[in-house]
Protein backbone atom coordinates (compact mmCIF):
# COMPACT_ATOMS: atom_id res chain seq x y z
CA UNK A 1 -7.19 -76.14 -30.65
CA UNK A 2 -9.15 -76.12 -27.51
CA UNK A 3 -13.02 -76.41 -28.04
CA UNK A 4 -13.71 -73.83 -25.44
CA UNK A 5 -11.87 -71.57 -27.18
CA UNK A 6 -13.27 -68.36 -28.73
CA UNK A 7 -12.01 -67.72 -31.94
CA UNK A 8 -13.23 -64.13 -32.59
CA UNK A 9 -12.29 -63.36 -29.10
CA UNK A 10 -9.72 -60.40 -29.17
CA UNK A 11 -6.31 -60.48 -27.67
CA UNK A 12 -6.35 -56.88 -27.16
CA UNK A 13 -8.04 -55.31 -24.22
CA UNK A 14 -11.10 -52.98 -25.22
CA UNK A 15 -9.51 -50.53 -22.97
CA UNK A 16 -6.62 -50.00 -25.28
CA UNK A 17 -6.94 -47.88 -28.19
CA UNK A 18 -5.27 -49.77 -31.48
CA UNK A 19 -4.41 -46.64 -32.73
CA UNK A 20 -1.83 -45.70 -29.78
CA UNK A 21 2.24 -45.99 -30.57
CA UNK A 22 3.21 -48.75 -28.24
CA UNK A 23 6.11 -46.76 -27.40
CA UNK A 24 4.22 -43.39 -26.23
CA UNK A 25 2.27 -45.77 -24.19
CA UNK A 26 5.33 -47.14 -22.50
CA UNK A 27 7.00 -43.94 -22.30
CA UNK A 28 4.35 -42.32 -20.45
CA UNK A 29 3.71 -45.17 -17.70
CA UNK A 30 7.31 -44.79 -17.14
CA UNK A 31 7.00 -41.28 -16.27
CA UNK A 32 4.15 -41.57 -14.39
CA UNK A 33 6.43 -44.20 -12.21
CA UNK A 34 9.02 -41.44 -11.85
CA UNK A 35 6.85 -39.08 -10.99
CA UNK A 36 5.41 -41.15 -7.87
CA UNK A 37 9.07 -42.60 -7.33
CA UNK A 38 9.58 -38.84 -6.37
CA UNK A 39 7.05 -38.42 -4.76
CA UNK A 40 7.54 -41.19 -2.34
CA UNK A 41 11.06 -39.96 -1.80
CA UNK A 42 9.79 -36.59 -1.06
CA UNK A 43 7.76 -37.62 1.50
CA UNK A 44 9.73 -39.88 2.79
CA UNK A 45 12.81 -36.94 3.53
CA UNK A 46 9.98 -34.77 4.70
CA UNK A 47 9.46 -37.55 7.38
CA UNK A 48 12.69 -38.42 7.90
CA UNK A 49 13.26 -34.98 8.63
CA UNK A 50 10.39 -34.51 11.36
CA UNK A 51 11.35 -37.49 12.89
CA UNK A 52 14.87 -36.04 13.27
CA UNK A 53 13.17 -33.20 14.63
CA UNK A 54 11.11 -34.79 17.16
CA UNK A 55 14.02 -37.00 18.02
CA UNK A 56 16.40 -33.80 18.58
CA UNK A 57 13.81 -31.07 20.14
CA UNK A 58 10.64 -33.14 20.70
CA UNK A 59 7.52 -31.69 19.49
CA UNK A 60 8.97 -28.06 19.77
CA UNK A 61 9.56 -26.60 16.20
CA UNK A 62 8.98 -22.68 16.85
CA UNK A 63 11.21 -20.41 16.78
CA UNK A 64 13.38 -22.55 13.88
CA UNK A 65 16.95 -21.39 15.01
CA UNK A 66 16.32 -22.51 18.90
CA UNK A 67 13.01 -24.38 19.36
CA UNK A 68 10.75 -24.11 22.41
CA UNK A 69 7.45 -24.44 21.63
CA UNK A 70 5.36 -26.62 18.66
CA UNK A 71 3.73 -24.29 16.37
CA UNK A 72 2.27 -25.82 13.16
CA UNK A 73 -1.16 -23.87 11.95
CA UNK A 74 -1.68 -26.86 9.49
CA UNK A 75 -1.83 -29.58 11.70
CA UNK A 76 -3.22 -27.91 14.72
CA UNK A 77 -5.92 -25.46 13.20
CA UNK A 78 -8.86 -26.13 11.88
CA UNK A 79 -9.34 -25.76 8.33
CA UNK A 80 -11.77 -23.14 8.28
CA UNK A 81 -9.65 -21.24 10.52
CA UNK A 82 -6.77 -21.93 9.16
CA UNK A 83 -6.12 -18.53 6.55
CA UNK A 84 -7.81 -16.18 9.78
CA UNK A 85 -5.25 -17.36 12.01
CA UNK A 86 -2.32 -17.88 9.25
CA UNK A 87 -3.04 -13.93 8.78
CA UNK A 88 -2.56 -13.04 12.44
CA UNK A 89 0.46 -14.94 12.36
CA UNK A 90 1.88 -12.77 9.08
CA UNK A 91 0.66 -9.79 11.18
CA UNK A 92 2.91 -10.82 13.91
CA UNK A 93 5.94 -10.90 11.84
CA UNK A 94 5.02 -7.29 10.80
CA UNK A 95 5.46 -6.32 14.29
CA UNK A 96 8.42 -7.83 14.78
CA UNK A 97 9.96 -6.31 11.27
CA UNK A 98 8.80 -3.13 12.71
CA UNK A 99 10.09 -3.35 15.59
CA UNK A 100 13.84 -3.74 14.37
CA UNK A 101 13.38 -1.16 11.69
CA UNK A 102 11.65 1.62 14.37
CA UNK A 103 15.04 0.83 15.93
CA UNK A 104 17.14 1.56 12.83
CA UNK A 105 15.26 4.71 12.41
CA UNK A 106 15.43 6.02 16.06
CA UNK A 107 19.43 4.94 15.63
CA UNK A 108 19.82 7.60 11.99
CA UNK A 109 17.63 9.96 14.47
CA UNK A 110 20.32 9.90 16.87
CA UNK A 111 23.11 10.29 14.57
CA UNK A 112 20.80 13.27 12.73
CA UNK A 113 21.41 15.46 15.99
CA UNK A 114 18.00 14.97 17.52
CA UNK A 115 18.18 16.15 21.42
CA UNK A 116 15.80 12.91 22.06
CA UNK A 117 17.44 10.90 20.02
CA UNK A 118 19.29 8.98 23.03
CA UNK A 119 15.95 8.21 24.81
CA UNK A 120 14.22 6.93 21.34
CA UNK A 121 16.98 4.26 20.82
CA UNK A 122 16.90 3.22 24.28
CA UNK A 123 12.57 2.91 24.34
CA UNK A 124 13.49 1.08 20.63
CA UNK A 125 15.73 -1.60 22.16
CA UNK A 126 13.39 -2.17 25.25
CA UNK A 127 10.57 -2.20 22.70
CA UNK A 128 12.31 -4.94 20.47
CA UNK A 129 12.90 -7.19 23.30
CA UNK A 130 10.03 -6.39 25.21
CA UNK A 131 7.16 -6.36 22.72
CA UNK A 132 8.22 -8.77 20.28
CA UNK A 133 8.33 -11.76 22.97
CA UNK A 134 4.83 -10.52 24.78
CA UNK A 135 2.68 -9.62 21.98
CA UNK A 136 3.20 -13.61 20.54
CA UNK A 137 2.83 -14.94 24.10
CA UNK A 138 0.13 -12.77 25.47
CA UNK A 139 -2.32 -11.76 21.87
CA UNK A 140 -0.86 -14.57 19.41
CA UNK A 141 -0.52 -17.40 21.51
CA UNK A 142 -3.96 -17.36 23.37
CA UNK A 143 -5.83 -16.92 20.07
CA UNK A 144 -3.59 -19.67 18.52
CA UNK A 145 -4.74 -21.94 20.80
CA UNK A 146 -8.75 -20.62 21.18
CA UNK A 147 -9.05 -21.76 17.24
CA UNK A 148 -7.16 -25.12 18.20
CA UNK A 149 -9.18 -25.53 21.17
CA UNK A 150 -12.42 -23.57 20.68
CA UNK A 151 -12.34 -23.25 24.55
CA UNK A 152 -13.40 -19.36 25.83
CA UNK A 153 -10.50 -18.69 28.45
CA UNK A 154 -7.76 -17.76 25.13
CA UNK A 155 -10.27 -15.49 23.62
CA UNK A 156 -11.01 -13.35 26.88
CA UNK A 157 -7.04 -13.43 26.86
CA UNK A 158 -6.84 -12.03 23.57
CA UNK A 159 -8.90 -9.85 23.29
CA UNK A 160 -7.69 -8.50 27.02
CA UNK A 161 -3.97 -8.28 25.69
CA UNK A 162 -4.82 -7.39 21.86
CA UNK A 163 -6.50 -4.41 23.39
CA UNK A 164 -3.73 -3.05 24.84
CA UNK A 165 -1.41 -3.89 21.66
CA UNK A 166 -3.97 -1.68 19.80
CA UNK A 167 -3.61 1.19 22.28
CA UNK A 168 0.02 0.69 22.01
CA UNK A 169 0.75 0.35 18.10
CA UNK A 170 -2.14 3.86 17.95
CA UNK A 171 0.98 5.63 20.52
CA UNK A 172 3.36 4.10 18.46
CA UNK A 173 2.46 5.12 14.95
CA UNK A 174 2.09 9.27 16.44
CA UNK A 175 5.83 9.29 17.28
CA UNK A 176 6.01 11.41 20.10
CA UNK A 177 9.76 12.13 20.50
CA UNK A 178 11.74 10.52 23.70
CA UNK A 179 9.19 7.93 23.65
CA UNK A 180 11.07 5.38 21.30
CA UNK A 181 8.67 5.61 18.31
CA UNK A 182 10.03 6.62 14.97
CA UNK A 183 6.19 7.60 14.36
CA UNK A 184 4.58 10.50 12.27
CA UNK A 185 6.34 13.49 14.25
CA UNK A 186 9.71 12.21 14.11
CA UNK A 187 8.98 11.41 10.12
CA UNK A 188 7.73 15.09 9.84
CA UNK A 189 10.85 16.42 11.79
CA UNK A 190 13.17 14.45 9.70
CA UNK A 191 11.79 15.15 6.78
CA UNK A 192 11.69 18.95 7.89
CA UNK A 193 15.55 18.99 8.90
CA UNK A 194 16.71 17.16 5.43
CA UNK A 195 17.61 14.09 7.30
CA UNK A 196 16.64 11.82 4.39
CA UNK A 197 17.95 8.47 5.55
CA UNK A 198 16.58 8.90 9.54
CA UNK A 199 13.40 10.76 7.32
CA UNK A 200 12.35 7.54 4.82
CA UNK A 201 13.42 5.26 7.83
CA UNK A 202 10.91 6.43 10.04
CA UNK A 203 8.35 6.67 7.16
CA UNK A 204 8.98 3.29 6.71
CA UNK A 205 8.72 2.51 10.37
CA UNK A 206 5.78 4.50 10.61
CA UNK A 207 3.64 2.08 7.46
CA UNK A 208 4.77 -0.77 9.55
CA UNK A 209 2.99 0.01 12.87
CA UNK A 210 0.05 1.44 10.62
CA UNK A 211 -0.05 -2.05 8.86
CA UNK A 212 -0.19 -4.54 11.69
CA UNK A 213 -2.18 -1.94 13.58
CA UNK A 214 -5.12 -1.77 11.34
CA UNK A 215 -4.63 -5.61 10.50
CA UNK A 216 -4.72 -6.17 14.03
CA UNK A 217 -7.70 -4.21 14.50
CA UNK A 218 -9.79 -5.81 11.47
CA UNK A 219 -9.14 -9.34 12.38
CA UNK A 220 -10.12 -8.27 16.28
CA UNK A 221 -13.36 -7.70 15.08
CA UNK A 222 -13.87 -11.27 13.08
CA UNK A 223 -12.71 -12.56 16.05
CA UNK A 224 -15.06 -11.27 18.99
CA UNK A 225 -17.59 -12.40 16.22
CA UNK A 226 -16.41 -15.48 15.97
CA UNK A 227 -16.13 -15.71 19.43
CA UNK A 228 -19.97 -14.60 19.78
CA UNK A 229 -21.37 -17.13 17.63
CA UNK A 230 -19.59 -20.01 19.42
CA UNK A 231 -21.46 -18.63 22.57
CA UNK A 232 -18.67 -18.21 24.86
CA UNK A 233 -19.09 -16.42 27.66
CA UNK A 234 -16.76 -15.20 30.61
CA UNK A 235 -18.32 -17.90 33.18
CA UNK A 236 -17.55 -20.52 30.25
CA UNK A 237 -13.93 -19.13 30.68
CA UNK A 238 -14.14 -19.23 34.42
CA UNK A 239 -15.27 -22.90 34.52
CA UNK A 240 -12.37 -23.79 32.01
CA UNK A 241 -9.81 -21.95 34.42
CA UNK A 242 -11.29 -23.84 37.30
CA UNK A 243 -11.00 -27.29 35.62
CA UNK A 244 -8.02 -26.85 33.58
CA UNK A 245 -5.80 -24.19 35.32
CA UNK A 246 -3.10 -21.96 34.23
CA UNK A 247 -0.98 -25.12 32.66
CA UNK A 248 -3.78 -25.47 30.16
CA UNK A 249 -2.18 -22.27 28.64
CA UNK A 250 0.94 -24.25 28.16
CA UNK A 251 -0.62 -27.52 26.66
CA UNK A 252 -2.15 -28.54 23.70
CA UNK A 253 -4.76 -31.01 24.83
C-alpha cells in the first residue's frame, strides 16, 4: 500500500448519486448520444442540401419550383423585424390565393349567364399575371429589403406602390361587373340569381381581397411609423439613389 494513499478516500464521484440503477444511468447517456447523433445528421442534410442549392441555382432560392431571386426572412431580417415582415409576406400569398380564386369565380360567373361575364374572366387572367408578379416586386420586395437594409429609398417605394395596391384591392373587393372583380356586387347578383357555386365563389373571393386589404392597410401604418422613428426622410432616399443607384434595388449589400 502506497503511503500517500488515502484510505477513506471514496472511489465514487460525489457527483453520482449511490442510489441510481447503473443501468438507467447508462441507458439514458445512450439516448442522449442518439439524440445529438440525430441531430448532427439533421443538420448536416440540411447543409448538404443548401450547398446543393447554392451549387445548382446560386444564392437564388425564391420562387422554389424555378428560382430567381434569394429570399430567406431568417437570415436576412432582423430579428425584431422578423414576425412584421414574415406577416407581409403571408399577406402576399393571400393575394396571390385570391387572385386565382377571383378567377375561378369570374369563370362560374361566365358559365352562370352573366352578360359581363366574358370581360370579368379576361380582367381575372390579366389580374393573375399582372398583379401577382408586381405587387411582390414593387410593395413586397422594397419593404423586404428596407428592414434588411434600414436604408429610406425601399420605404418611399413602398409606401408609393402599397398605396396604389390599397386603392386597387378597395376597387377590387366592390365588384363592379366587366371589371374582373368577383367583388360584393357580383356576390349579391349571384346570390340573387341562385347561382350558388359562382355565388359562394365570389363570397369567397370577396373575404380574400377584404383580408389582405385590411392586413395590408394595418401593417402600412406600423410601417410609416417605423419608418418615422428611424428618421428617414425623402433627401435620405435621394442621397441613397445618388450613391447607390437603381442596381441597389437588385442587391443585397
Amino acid at each position: 500500500m502506497s503511503y500517500n494513499q488515502n484510505p477513506f478516500a471514496s472511489s465514487h464521484s460525489l457527483d453520482a448519486n449511490p442510489f441510481d440503477d447503473p443501468q438507467d444511468v447508462q441507458n439514458a447517456r445512450m439516448e442522449h448520444i442518439r439524440q445529438r447523433e440525430a441531430d448532427l445528421e439533421r443538420r448536416e442534410t440540411e447543409l448538404n442540401k443548401r450547398a446543393e442549392q447554392i451549387r445548382t441555382h446560386g444564392r437564388k432560392n425564391w420562387p422554389p419550383f424555378f428560382p430567381i431571386i434569394y429570399h430567406d426572412i431568417k437570415e436576412e431580417i432582423p430579428e425584431g423585424s422578423r414576425a412584421l415582415v414574415t406577416r407581409l409576406y403571408q399577406l402576399w400569398l393571400v393575394l396571390l390565393a385570391t387572385l386565382i380564386i377571383n378567377l375561378i369565380a369570374c369563370i362560374f360567373i361566365l358559365i352562370a349567364g352573366s352578360n359581363d361575364g366574358g370581360r370579368d374572366v379576361g380582367s381575372s387572367i390579366g389580374y393573375l399575371f399582372v398583379i401577382s408578379i408586381t405587387s411582390f416586386l414593387l410593395w413586397y420586395r422594397p419593404i423586404y429589403n428596407g428592414y434588411m437594409k434600414e436604408q429610406a429609398l425601399y420605404y418611399y417605394l413602398y409606401f408609393f406602390f402599397c398605396g396604389f395596391h390599397l386603392l386597387f384591392s378597395i376597387y377590387m373587393i366592390i365588384g363592379i361587373p366587366s371589371t374582373g372583380s368577383a367583388g360584393l356586387i357580383q356576390t349579391v347578383q349571384m346570390f340573387s340569381g341562385h347561382h350558388w357555386a359562382a355565388a359562394v365563389l365570389a363570397l369567397v373571393a370577396s373575404i380574400g381581397w377584404l383580408i389582405q386589404g385590411l392586413g395590408n392597410a394595418f401593417y402600412y401604418k406600423q410601417i410609416y411609423s417605423h419608418h418615422n422613428s428611424q428618421g428617414h426622410t425623402m433627401e435620405k432616399a435621394k442621397s441613397e439613389l445618388a450613391t447607390h443607384g437603381a442596381k441597389a434595388y437588385f442587391t443585397r449589400g
